[in-house]
N, C-alpha and C. Protein backbone atom coordinates (compact mmCIF):
# COMPACT_ATOMS: atom_id res chain seq x y z
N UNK A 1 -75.47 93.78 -74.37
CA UNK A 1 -75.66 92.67 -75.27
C UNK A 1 -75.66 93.14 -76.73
N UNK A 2 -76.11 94.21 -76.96
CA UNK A 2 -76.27 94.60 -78.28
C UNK A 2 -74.51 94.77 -78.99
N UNK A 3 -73.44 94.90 -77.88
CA UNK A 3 -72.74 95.26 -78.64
C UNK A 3 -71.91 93.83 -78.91
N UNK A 4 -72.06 93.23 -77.74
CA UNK A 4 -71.69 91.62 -78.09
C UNK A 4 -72.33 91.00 -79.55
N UNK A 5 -73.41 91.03 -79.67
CA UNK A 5 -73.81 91.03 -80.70
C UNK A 5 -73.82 91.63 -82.31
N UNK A 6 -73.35 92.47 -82.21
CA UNK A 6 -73.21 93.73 -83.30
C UNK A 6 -71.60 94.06 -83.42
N UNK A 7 -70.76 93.46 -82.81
CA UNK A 7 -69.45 93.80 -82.82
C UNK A 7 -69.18 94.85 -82.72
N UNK A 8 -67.59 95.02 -82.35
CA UNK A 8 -66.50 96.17 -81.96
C UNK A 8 -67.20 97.72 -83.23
N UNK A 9 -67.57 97.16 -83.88
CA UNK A 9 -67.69 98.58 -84.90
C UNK A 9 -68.78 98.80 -84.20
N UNK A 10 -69.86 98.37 -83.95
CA UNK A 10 -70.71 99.06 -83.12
C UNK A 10 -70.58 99.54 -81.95
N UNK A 11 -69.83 99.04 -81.17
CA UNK A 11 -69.31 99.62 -79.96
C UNK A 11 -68.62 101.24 -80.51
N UNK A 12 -67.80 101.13 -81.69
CA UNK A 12 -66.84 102.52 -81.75
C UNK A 12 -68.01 103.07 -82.38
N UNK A 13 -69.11 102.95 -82.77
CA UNK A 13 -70.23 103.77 -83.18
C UNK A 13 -70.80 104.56 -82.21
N UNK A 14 -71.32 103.20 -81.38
CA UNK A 14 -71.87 104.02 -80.17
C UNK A 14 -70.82 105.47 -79.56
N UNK A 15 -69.67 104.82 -79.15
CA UNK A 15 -69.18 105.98 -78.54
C UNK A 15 -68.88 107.05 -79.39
N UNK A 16 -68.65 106.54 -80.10
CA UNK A 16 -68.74 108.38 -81.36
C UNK A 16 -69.87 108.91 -81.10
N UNK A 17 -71.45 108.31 -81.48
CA UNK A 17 -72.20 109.29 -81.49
C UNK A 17 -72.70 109.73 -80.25
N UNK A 18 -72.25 109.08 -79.23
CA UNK A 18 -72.48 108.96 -77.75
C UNK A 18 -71.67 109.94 -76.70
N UNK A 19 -70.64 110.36 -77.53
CA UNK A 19 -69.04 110.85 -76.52
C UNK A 19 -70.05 112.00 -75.61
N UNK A 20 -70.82 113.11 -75.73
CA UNK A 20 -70.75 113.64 -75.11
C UNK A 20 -72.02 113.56 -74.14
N UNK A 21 -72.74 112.57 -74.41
CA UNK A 21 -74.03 112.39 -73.39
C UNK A 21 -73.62 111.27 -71.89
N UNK A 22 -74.10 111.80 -70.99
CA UNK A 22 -73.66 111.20 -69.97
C UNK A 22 -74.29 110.08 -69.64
N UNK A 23 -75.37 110.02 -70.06
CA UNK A 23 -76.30 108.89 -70.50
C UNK A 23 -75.15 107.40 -70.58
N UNK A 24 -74.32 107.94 -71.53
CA UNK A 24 -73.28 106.42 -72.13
C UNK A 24 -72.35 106.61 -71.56
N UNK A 25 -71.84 107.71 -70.41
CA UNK A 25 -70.45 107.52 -69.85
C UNK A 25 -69.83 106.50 -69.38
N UNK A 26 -70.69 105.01 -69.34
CA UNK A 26 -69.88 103.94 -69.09
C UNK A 26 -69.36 103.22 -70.37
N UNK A 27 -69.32 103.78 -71.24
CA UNK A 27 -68.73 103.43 -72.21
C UNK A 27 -67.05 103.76 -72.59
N UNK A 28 -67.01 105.07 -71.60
CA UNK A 28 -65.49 105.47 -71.83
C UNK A 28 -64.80 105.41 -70.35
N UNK A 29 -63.38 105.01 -70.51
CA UNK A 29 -62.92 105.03 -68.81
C UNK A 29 -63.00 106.03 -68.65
N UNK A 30 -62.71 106.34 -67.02
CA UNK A 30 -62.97 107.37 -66.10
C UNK A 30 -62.51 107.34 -65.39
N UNK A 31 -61.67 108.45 -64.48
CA UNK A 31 -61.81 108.61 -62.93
C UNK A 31 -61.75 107.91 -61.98
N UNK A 32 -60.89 106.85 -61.57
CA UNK A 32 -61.28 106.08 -60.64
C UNK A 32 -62.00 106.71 -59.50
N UNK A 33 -63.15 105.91 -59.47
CA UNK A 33 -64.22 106.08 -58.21
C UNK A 33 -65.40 106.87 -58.22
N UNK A 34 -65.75 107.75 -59.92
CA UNK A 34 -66.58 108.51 -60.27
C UNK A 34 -67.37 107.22 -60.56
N UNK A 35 -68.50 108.01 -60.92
CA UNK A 35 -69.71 106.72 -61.59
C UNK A 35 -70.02 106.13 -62.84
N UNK A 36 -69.06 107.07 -63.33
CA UNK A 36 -68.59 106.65 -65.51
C UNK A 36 -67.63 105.38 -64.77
N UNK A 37 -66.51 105.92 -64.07
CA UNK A 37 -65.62 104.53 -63.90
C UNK A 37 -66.51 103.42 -63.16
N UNK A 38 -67.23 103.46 -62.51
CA UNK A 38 -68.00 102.37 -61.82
C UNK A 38 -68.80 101.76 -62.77
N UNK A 39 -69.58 102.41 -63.73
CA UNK A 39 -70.40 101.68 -64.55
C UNK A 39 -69.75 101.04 -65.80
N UNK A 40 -68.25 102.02 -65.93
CA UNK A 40 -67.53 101.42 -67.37
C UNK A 40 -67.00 99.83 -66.83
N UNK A 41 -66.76 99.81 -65.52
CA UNK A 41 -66.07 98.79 -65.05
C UNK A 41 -67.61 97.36 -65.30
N UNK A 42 -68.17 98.03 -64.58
CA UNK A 42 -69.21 96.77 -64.70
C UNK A 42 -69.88 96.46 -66.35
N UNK A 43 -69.69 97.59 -66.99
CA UNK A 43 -70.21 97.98 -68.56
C UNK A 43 -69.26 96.31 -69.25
N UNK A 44 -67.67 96.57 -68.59
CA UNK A 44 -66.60 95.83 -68.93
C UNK A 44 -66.79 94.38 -68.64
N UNK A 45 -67.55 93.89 -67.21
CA UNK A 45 -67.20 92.47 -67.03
C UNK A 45 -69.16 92.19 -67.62
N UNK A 46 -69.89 93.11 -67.58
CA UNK A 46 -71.20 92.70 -68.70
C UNK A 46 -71.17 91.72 -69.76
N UNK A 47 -70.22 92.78 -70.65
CA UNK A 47 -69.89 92.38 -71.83
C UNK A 47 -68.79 91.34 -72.11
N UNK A 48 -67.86 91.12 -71.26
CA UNK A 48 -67.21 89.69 -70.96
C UNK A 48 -67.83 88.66 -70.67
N UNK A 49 -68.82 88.58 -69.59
CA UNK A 49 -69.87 87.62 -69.38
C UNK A 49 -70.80 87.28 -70.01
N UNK A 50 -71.67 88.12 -70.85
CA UNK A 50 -72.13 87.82 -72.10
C UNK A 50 -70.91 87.33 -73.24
N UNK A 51 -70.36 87.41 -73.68
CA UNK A 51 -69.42 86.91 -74.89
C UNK A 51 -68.78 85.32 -73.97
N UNK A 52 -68.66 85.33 -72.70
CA UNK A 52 -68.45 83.99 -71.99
C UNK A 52 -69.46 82.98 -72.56
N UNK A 53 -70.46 83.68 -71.91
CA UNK A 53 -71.88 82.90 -71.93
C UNK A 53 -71.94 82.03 -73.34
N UNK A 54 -72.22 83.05 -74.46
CA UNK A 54 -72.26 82.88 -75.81
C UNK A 54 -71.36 81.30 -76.13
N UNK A 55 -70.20 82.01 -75.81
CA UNK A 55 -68.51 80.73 -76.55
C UNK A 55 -69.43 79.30 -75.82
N UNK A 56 -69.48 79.71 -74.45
CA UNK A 56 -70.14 78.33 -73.81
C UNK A 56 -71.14 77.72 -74.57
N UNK A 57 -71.83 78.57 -74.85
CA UNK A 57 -72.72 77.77 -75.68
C UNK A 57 -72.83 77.19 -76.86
N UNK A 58 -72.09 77.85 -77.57
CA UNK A 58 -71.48 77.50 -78.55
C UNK A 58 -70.51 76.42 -78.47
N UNK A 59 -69.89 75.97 -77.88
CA UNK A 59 -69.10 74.87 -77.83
C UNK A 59 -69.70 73.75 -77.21
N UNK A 60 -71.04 74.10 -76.56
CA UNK A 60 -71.89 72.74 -76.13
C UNK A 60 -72.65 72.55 -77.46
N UNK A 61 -73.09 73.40 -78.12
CA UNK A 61 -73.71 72.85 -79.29
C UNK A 61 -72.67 72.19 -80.14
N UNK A 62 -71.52 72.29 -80.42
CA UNK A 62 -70.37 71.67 -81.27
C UNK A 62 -70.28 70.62 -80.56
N UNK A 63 -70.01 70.58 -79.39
CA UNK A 63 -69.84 69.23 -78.59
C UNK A 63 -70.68 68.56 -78.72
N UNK A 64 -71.83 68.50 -79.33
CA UNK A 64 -73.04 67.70 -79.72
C UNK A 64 -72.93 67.19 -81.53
N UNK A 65 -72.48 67.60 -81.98
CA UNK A 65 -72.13 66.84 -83.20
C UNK A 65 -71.37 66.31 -83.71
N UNK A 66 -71.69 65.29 -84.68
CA UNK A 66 -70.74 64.60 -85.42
C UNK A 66 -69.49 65.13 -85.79
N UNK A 67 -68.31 63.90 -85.32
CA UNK A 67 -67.03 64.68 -85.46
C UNK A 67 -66.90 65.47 -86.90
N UNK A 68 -67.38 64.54 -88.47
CA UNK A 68 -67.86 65.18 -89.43
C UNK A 68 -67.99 66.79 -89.75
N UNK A 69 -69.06 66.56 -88.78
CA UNK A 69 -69.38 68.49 -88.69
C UNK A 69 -68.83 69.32 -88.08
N UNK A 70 -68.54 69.06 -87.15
CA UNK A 70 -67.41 69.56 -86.10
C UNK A 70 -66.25 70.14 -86.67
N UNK A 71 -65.97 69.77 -87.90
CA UNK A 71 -64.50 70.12 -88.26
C UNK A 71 -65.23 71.10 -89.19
N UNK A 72 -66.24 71.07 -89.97
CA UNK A 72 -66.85 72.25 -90.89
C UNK A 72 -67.08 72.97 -90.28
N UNK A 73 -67.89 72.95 -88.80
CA UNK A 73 -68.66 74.13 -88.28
C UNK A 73 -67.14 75.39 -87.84
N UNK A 74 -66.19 74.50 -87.28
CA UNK A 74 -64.51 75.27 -86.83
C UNK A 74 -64.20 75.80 -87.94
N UNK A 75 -64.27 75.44 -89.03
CA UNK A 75 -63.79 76.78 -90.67
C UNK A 75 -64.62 77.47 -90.53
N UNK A 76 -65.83 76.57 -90.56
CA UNK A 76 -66.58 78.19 -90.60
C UNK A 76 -66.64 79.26 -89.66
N UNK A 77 -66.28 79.14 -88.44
CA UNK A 77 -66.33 79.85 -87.12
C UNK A 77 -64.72 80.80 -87.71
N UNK A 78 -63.83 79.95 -88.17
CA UNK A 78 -62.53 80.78 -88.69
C UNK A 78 -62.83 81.69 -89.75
N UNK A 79 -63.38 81.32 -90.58
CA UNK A 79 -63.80 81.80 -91.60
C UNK A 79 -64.58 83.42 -91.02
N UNK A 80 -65.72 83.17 -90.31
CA UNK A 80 -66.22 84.13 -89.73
C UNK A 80 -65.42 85.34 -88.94
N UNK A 81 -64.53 84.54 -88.38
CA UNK A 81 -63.92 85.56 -87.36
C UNK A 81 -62.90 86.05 -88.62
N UNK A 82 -62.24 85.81 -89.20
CA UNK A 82 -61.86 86.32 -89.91
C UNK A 82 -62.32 87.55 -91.00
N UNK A 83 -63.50 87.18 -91.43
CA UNK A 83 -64.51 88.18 -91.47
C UNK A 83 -64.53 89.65 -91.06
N UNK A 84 -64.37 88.98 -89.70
CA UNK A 84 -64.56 90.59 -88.93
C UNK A 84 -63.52 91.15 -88.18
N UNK A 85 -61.97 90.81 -88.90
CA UNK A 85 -61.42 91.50 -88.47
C UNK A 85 -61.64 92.77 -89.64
N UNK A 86 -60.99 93.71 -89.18
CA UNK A 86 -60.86 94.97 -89.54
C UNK A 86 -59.98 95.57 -89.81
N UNK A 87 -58.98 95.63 -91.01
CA UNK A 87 -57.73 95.80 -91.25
C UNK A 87 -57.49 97.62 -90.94
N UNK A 88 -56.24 98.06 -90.12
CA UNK A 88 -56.01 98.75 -89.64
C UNK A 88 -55.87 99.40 -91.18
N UNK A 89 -56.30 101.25 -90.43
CA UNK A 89 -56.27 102.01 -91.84
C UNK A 89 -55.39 103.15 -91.29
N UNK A 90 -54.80 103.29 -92.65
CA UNK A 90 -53.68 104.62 -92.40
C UNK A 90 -52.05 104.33 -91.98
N UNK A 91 -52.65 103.26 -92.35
CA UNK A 91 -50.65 102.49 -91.46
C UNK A 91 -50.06 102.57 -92.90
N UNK A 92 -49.12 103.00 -92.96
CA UNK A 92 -47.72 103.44 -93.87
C UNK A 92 -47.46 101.93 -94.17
N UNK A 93 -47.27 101.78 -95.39
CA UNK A 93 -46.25 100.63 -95.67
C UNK A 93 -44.75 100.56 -95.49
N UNK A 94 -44.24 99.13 -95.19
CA UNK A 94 -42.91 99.65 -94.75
C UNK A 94 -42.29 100.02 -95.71
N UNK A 95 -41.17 101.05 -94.97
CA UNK A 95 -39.64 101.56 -96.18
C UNK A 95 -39.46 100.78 -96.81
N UNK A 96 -38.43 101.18 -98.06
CA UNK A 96 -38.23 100.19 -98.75
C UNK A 96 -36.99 99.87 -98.02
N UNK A 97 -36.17 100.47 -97.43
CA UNK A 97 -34.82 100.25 -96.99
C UNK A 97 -35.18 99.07 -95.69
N UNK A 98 -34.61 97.73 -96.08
CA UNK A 98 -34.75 97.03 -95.37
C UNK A 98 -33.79 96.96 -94.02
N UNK A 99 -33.43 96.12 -93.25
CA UNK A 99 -33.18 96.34 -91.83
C UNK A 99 -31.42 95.94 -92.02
N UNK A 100 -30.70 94.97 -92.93
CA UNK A 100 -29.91 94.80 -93.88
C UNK A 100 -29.14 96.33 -94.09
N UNK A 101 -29.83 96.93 -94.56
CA UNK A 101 -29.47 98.35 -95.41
C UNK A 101 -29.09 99.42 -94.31
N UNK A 102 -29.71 98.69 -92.81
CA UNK A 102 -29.72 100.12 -91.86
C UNK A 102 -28.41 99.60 -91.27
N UNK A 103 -28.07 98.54 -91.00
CA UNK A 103 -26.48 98.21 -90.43
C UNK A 103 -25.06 98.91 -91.12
């Protein structure tokens, strides 16, 4: 739950400071049929079922208000998720030689 809560950067936190304790081996795949893969697997539908849970609820509380609000509370939910994306780092901008130029 914590990472449902705390987002993907906390998840890549954890396993950074986590990689070598076995303690968190369900955090990284594994092995089919070892017990890192058994627990990453269930680690996996945890944290799907919690983030299920959540949307559900979240959309029964929207489903409870005024169409009014309903349309503010959806920007803001865009707004948010947008938020937290995380723009990829280290990616090259493209050539200048466009696709035109390569024919």
């Amino acid at each position: 739950s914590f990472v449902v809560k705390n987002g993907p950067e906390f998840e890549l936190m954890a396993r950074a400071k986590q990689a070598g304790d076995p303690k968190f081996a369900f955090l990284f795949e594994s092995e089919p049929g070892t017990e890192a893969a058994i627990g990453h697997a269930y680690y996996k539908w945890k944290k799907h079922s919690i983030e299920s849970q959540l949307q559900q609820e979240a959309e029964n509380r929207v489903a409870k208000l005024p169409d009014s609000v309903k349309v503010s509370e959806s920007v803001q939910r865009v707004n948010k998720m947008q938020d937290q994306c995380v723009a990829p780092k280290n990616v090259p901008d493209s050539p200048a030689v466009s696709d035109m130029d390569m024919e």
